[in-house]
Protein backbone atom coordinates (compact mmCIF):
# COMPACT_ATOMS: atom_id res chain seq x y z
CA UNK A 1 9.57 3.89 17.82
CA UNK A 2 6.66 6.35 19.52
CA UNK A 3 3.40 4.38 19.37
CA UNK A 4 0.08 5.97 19.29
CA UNK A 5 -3.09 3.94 19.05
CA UNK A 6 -6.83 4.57 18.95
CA UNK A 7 -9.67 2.77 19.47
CA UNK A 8 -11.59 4.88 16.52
CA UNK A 9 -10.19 7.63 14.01
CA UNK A 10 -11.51 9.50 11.39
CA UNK A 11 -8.46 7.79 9.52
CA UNK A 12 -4.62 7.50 10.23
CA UNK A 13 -3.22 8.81 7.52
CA UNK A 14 -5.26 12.57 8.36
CA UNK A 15 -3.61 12.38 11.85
CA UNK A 16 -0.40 11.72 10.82
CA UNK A 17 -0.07 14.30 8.27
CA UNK A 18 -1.66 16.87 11.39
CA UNK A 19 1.11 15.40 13.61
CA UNK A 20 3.83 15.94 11.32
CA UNK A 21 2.60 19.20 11.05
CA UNK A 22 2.46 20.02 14.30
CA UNK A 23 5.44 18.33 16.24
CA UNK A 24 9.62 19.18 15.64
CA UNK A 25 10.01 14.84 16.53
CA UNK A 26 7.78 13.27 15.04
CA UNK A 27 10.67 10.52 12.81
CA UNK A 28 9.44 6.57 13.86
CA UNK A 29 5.97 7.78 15.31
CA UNK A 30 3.64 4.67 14.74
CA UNK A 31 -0.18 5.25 14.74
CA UNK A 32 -2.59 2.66 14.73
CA UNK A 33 -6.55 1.91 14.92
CA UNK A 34 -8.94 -0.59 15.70
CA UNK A 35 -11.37 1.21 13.17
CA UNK A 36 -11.28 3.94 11.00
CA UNK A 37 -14.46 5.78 9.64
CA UNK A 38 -12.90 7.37 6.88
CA UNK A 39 -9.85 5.56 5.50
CA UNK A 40 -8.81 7.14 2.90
CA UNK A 41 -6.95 5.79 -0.57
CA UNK A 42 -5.02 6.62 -3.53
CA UNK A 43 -7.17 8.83 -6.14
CA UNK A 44 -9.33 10.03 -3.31
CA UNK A 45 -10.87 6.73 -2.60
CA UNK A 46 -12.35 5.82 0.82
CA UNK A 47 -12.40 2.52 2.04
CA UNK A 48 -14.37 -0.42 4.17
CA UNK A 49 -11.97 -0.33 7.39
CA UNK A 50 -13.17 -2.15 11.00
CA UNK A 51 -11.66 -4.52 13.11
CA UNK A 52 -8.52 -5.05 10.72
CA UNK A 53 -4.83 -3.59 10.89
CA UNK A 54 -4.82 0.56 10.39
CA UNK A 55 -1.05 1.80 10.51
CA UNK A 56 0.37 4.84 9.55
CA UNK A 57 4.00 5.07 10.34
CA UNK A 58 5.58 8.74 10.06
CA UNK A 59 9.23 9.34 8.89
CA UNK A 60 11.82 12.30 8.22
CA UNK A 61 12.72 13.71 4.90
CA UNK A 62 15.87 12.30 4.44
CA UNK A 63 15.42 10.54 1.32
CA UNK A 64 13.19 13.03 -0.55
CA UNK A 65 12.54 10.14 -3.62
CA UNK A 66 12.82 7.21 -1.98
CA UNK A 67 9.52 4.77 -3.54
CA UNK A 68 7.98 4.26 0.10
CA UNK A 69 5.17 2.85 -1.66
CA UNK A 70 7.23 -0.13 -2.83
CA UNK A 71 9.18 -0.27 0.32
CA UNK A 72 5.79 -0.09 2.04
CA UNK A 73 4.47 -3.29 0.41
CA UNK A 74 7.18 -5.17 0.28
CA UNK A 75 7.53 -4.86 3.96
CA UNK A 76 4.00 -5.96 4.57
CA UNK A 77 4.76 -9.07 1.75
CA UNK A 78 8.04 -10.02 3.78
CA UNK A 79 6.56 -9.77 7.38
CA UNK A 80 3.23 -11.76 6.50
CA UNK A 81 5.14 -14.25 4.96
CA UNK A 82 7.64 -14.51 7.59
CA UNK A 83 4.90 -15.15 10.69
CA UNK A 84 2.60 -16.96 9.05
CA UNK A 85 3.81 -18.29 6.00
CA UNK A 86 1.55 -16.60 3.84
CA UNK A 87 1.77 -15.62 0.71
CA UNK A 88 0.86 -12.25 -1.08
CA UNK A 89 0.95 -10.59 -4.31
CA UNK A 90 1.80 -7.20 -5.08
CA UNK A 91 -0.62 -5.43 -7.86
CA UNK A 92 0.87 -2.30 -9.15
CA UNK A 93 1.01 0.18 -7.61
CA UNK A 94 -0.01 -0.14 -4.23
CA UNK A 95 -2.53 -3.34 -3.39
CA UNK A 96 -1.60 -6.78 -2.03
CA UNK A 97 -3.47 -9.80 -2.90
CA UNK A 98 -4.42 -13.12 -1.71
CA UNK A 99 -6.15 -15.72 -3.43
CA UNK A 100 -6.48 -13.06 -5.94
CA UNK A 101 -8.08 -11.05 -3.53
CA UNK A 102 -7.24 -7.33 -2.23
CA UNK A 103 -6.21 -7.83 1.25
CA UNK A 104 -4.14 -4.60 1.65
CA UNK A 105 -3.76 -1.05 0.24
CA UNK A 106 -1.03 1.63 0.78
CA UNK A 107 -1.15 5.13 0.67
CA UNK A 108 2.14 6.83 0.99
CA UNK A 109 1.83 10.76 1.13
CA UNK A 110 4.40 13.63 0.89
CA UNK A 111 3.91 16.42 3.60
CA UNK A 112 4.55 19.73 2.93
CA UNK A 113 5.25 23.03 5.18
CA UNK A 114 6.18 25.88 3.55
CA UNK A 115 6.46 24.29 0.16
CA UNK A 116 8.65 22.21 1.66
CA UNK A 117 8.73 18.18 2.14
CA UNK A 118 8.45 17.95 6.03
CA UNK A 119 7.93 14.60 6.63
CA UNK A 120 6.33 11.12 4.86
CA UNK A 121 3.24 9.36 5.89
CA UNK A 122 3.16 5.84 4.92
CA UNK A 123 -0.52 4.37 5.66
CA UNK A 124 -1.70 0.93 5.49
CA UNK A 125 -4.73 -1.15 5.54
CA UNK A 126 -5.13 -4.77 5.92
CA UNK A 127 -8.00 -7.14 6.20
CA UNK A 128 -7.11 -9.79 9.03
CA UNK A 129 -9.35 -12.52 10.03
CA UNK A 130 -12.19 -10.47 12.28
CA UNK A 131 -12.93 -8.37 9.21
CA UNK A 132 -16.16 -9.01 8.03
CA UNK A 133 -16.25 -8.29 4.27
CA UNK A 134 -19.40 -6.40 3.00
CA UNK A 135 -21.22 -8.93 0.43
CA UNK A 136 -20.80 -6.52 -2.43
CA UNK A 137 -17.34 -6.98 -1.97
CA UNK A 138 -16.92 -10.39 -1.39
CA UNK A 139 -15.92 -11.07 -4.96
CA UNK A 140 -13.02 -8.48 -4.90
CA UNK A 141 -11.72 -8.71 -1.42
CA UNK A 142 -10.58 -11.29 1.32
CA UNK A 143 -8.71 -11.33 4.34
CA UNK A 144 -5.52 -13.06 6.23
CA UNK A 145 -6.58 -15.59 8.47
CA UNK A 146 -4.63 -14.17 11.40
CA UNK A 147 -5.50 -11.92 14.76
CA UNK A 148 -2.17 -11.10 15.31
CA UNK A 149 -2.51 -7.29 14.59
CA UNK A 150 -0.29 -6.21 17.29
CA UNK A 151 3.34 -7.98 16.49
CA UNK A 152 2.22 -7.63 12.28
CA UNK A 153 1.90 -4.30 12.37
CA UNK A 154 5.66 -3.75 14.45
CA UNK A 155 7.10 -5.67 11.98
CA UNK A 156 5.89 -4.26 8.72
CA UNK A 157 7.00 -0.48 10.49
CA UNK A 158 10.57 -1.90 11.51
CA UNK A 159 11.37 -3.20 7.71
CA UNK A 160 9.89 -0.20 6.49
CA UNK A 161 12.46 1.74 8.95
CA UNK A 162 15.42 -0.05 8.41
CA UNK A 163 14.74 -0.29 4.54
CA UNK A 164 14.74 3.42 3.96
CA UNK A 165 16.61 4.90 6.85
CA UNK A 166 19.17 2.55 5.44
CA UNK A 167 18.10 3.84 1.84
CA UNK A 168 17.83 -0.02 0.56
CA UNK A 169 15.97 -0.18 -2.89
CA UNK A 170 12.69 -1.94 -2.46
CA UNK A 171 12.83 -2.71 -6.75
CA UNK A 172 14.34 -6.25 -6.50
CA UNK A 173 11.98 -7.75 -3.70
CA UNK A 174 9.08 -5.76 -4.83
CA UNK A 175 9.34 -7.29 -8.32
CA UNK A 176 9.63 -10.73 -7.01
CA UNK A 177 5.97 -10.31 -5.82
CA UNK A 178 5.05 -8.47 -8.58
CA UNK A 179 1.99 -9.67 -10.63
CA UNK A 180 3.72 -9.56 -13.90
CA UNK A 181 3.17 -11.28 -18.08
CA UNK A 182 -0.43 -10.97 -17.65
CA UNK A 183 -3.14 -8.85 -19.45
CA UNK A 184 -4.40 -5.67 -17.78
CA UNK A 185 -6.15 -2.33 -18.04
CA UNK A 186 -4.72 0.85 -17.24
CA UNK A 187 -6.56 3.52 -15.90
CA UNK A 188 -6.01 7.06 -15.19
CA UNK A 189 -8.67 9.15 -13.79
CA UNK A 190 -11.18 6.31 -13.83
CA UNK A 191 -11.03 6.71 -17.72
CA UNK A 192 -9.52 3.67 -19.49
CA UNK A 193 -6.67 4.21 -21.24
CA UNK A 194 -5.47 0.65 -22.92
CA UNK A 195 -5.18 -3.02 -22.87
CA UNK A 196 -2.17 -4.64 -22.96
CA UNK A 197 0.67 -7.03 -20.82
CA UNK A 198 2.31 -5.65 -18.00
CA UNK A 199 5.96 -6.76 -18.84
CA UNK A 200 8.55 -5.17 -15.77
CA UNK A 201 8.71 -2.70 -13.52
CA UNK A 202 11.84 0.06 -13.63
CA UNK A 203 14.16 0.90 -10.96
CA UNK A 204 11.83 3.77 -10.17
CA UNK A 205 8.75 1.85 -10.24
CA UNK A 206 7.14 2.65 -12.99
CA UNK A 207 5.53 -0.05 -14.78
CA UNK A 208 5.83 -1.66 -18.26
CA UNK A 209 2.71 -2.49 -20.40
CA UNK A 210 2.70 -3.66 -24.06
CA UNK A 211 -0.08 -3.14 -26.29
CA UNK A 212 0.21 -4.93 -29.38
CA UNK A 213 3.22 -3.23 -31.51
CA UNK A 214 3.33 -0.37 -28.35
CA UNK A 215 5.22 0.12 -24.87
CA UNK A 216 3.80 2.06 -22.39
CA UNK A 217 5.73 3.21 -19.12
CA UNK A 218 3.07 4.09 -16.40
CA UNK A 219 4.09 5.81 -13.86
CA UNK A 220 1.10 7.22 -12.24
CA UNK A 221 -2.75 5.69 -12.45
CA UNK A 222 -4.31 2.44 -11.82
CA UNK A 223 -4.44 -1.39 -13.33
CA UNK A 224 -6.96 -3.82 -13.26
CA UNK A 225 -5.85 -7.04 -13.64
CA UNK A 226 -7.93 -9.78 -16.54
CA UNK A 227 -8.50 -12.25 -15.28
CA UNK A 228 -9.63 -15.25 -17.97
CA UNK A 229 -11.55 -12.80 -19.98
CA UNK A 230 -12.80 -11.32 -16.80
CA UNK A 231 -11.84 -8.04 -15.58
CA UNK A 232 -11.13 -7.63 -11.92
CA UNK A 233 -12.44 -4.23 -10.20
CA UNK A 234 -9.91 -2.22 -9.69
């Protein structure tokens, strides 16, 4: 695995898609920050990102729809839980929780060349214990209590290696720590679509919601999850 770290980036996931671009061996390549000043998110979104972990780990395109977003957060479920026996939730689609609390979000990103898949770029964000959390966001975000960036960070990449150069499906384990039979709002767009229960999750992770007498199958968007009458911020 060909590590690359920086004390500051404009954001991980920008590199790595330029490095892909760019380099003939680029399969393994881990790149990592102290800070990023604009981490970027699913839907565009940028987000608070200082003194936690920054990874983007870069792989090959030999599994062309393999869910590396799944993969991606069950890896970072497993390998928090196995060094410091912490637990963490999985919200659909791509945030991990603790205490009910985003700790982590995933962007996983097709590259293309040529209209062509090149390469994947499978970013994460996670708020260990020197993150200081904004008060505005204090209510909707937490952090690990851990320092240990360095050997987290290696192990999340190496199950997120083996796992799909090995073409495992993440479905199982990632429903496992799936928040699932509660009430939520699906979004798309930042428009809100519906109200219902999210039920299951398929084999190619789309996710389940009922709504009264209907079943929806989402398979792109957000969720917010109610919380006693009280919705969370997505």
């Amino acid at each position: 695995m060909k590590k690359i770290h920086f004390s500051s980036i404009d954001s991980t996931n920008t590199y790595g898609k330029e490095f892909i671009l760019t380099n003939k061996e680029f399969h393994k390549t881990l790149i990592t920050a102290d800070m990023q000043t604009n981490g970027r998110g699913r839907l565009n979104k940028t987000f608070y990102s200082e003194n936690g972990l920054y990874m983007s780990l870069l792989l090959d395109d030999r599994h062309k729809d393999y869910p590396l977003t799944l993969t991606s957060a069950v890896a970072v479920s497993n390998a928090v839980k196995e060094l410091f026996n912490i637990d963490l939730k999985i919200k659909w689609v791509n945030d991990l929780l603790y205490n009910n609390k985003k700790v982590c979000g995933i962007l996983t990103e097709a590259i293309y060349e040529e209209n062509k898949v090149k390469g994947f770029v499978c970013g994460i964000g996670l708020n260990t214990k020197n993150v200081i959390i904004p008060p505005d966001l204090k209510e909707i975000a937490d952090v690990i209590p851990t320092e240990k960036t360095n050997e987290l960070t290696e192990r999340i990449a190496e199950k997120i290696i083996y796992m799909y150069e090995n073409n495992i499906s993440p479905v199982k384990a990632y429903k496992e720590n799936l928040i699932l039979n509660v009430p939520v709002c699906a979004y798309k767009n930042d428009k809100k679509l519906f109200t219902g229960i999210a039920t299951d999750i398929l084999e190619n992770g789309n996710l389940v919601v009922v709504e009264d007498n209907n079943t929806h199958i989402l398979n792109s968007g957000e969720i917010s999850i109610i919380y006693k009458n009280k919705e969370e911020t997505k």
